[in-house]
N, C-alpha and C. Protein backbone atom coordinates (compact mmCIF):
# COMPACT_ATOMS: atom_id res chain seq x y z
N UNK A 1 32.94 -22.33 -34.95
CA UNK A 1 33.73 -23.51 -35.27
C UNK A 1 32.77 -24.66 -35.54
N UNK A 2 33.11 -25.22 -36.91
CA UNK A 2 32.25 -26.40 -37.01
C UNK A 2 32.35 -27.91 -36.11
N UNK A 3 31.07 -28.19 -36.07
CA UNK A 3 31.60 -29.87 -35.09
C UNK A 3 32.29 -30.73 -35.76
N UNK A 4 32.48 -31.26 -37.46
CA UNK A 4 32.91 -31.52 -38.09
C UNK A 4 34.22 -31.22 -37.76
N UNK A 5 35.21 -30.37 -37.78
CA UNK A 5 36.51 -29.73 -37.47
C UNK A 5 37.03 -30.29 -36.76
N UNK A 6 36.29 -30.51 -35.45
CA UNK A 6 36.35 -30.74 -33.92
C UNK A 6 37.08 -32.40 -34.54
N UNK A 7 35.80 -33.08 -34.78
CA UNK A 7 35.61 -34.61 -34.42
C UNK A 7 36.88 -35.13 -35.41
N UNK A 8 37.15 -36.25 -34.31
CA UNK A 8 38.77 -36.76 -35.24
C UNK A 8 38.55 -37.97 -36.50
N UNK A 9 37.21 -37.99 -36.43
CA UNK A 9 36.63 -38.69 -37.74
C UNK A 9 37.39 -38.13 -39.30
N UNK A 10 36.96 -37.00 -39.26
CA UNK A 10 36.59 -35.89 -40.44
C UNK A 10 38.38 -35.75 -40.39
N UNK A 11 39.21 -35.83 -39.75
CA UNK A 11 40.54 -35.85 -40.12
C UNK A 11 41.08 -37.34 -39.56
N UNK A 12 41.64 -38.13 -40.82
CA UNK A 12 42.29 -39.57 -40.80
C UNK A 12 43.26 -39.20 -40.37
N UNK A 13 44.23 -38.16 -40.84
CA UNK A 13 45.57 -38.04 -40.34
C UNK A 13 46.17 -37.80 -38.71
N UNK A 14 44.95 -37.59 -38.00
CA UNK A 14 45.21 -36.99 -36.95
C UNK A 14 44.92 -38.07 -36.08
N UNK A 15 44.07 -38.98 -36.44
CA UNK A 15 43.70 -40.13 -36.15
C UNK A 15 44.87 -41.19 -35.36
N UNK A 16 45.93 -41.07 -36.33
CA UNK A 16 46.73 -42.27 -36.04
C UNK A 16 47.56 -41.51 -34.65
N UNK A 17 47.75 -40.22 -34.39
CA UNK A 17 48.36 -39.97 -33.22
C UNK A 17 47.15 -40.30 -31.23
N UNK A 18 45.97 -40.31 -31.92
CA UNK A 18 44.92 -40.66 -30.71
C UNK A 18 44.86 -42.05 -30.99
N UNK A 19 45.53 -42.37 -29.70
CA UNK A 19 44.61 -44.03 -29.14
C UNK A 19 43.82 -44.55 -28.51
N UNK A 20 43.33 -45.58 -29.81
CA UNK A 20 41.92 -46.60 -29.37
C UNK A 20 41.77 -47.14 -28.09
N UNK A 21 41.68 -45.66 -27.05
CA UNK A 21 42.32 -46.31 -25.56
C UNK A 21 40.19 -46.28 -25.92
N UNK A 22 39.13 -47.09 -25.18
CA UNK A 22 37.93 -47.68 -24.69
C UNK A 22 37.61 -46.20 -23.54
N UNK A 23 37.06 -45.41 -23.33
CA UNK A 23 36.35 -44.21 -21.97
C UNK A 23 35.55 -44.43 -21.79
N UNK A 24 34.76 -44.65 -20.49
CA UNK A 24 33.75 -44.48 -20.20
C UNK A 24 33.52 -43.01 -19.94
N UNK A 25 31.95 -42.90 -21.35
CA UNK A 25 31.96 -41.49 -21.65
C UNK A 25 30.75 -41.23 -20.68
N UNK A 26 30.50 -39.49 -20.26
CA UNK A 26 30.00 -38.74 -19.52
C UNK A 26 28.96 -38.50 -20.35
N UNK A 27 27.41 -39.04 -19.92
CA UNK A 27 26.25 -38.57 -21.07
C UNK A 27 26.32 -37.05 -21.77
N UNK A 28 25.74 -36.40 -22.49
CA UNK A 28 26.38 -35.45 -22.57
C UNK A 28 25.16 -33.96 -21.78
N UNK A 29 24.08 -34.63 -21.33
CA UNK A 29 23.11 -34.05 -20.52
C UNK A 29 23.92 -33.79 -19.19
N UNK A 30 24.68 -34.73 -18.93
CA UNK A 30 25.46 -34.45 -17.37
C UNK A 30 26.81 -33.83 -17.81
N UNK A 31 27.32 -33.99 -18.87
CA UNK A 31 28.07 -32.69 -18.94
C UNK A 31 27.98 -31.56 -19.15
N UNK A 32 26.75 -31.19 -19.83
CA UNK A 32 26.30 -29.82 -19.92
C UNK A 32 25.97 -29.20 -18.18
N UNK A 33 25.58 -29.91 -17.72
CA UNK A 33 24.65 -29.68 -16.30
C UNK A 33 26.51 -29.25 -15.38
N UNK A 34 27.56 -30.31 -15.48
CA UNK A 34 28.41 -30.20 -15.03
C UNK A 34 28.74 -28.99 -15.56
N UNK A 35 29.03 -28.31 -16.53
CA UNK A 35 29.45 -27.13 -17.06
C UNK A 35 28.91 -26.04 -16.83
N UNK A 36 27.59 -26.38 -16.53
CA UNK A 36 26.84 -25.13 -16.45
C UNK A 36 26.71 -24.70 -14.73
N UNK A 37 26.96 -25.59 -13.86
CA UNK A 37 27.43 -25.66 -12.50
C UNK A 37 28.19 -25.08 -12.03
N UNK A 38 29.65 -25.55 -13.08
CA UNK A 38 30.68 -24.42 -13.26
C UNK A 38 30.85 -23.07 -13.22
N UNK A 39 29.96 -22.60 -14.32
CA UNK A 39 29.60 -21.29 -14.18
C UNK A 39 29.84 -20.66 -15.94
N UNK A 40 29.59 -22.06 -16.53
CA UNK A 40 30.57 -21.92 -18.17
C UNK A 40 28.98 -22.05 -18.90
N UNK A 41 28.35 -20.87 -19.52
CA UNK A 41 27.46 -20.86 -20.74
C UNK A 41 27.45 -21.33 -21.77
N UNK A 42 27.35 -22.20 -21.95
CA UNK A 42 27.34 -23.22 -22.97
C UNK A 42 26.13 -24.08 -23.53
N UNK A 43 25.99 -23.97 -24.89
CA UNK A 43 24.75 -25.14 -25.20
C UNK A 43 25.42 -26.48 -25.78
N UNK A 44 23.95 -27.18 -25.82
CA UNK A 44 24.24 -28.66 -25.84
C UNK A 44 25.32 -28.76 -26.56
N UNK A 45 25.22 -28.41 -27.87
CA UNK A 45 26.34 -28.86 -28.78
C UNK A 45 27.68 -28.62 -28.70
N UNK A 46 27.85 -27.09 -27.85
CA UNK A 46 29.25 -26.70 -27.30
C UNK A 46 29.83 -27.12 -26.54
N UNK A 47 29.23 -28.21 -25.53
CA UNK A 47 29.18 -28.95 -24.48
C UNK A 47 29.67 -30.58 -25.13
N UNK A 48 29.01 -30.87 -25.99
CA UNK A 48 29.75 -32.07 -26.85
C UNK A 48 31.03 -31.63 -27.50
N UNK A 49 31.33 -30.96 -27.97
CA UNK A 49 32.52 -30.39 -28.66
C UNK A 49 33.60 -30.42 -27.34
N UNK A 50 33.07 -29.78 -26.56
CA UNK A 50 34.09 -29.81 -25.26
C UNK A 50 34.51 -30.77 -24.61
N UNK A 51 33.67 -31.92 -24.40
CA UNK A 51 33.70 -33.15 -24.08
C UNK A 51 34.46 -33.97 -25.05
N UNK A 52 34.15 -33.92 -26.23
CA UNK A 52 35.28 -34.70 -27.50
C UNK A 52 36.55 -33.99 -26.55
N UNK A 53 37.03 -32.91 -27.37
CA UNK A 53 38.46 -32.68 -26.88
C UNK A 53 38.87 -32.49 -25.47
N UNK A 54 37.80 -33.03 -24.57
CA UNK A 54 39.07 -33.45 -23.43
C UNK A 54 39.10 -34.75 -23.25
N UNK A 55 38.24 -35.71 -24.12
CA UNK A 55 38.84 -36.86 -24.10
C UNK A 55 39.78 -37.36 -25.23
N UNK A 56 39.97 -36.42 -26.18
CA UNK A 56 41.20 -36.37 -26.72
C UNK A 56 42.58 -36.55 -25.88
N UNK A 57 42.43 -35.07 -25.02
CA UNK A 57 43.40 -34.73 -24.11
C UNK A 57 43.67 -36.31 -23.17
N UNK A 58 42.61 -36.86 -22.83
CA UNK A 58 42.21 -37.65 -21.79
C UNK A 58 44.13 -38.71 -22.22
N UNK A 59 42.97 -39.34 -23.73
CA UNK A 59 43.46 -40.28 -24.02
C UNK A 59 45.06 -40.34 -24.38
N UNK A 60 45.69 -38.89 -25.03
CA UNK A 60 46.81 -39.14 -25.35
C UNK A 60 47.67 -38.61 -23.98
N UNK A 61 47.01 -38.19 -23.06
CA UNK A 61 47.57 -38.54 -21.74
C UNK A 61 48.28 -39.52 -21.16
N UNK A 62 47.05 -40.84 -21.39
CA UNK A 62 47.30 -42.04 -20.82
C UNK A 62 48.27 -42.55 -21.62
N UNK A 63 48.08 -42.36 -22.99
CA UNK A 63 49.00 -42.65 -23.78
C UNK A 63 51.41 -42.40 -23.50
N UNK A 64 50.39 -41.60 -23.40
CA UNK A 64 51.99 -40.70 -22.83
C UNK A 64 52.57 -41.27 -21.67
N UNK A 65 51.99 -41.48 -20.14
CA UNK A 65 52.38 -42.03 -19.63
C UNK A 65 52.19 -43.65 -19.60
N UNK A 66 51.47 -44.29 -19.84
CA UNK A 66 51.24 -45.78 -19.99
C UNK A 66 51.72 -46.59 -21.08
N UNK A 67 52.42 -46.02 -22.22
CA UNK A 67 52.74 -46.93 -23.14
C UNK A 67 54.22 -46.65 -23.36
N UNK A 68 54.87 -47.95 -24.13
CA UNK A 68 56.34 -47.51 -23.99
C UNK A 68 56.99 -47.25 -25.12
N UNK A 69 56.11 -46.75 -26.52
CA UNK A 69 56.59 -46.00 -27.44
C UNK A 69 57.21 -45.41 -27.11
């Protein structure tokens, strides 16, 4: 899977459903280290990819419960 694919850049349309909620993001050296702690084989870049989409997840979370759309 390309990183391109992943990142919600490379699709505008998908864009407007994630909100410009601000994260304080997880370097991505300590998320690999966190992952690999886990017990999950992963390299750097699979480790960024993974990190994008759970702050995807993160955000339309908060979204869901915190806003009154």
């Amino acid at each position: 899977m390309k990183k391109a694919i992943l990142r919600n850049e490379s699709q505008p349309e998908i864009n407007k459903y994630i909100p410009a909620i601000p994260l304080k993001k997880i370097p991505p050296e300590k998320a690999l280290q966190i992952l690999r702690r886990a017990g999950h084989d992963v390299n750097e870049e699979q480790s960024e990819e993974i990190m994008e989409f759970l702050y995807i997840i993160v955000k339309l979370t908060l979204k869901e419960f915190f806003t009154s759309d």
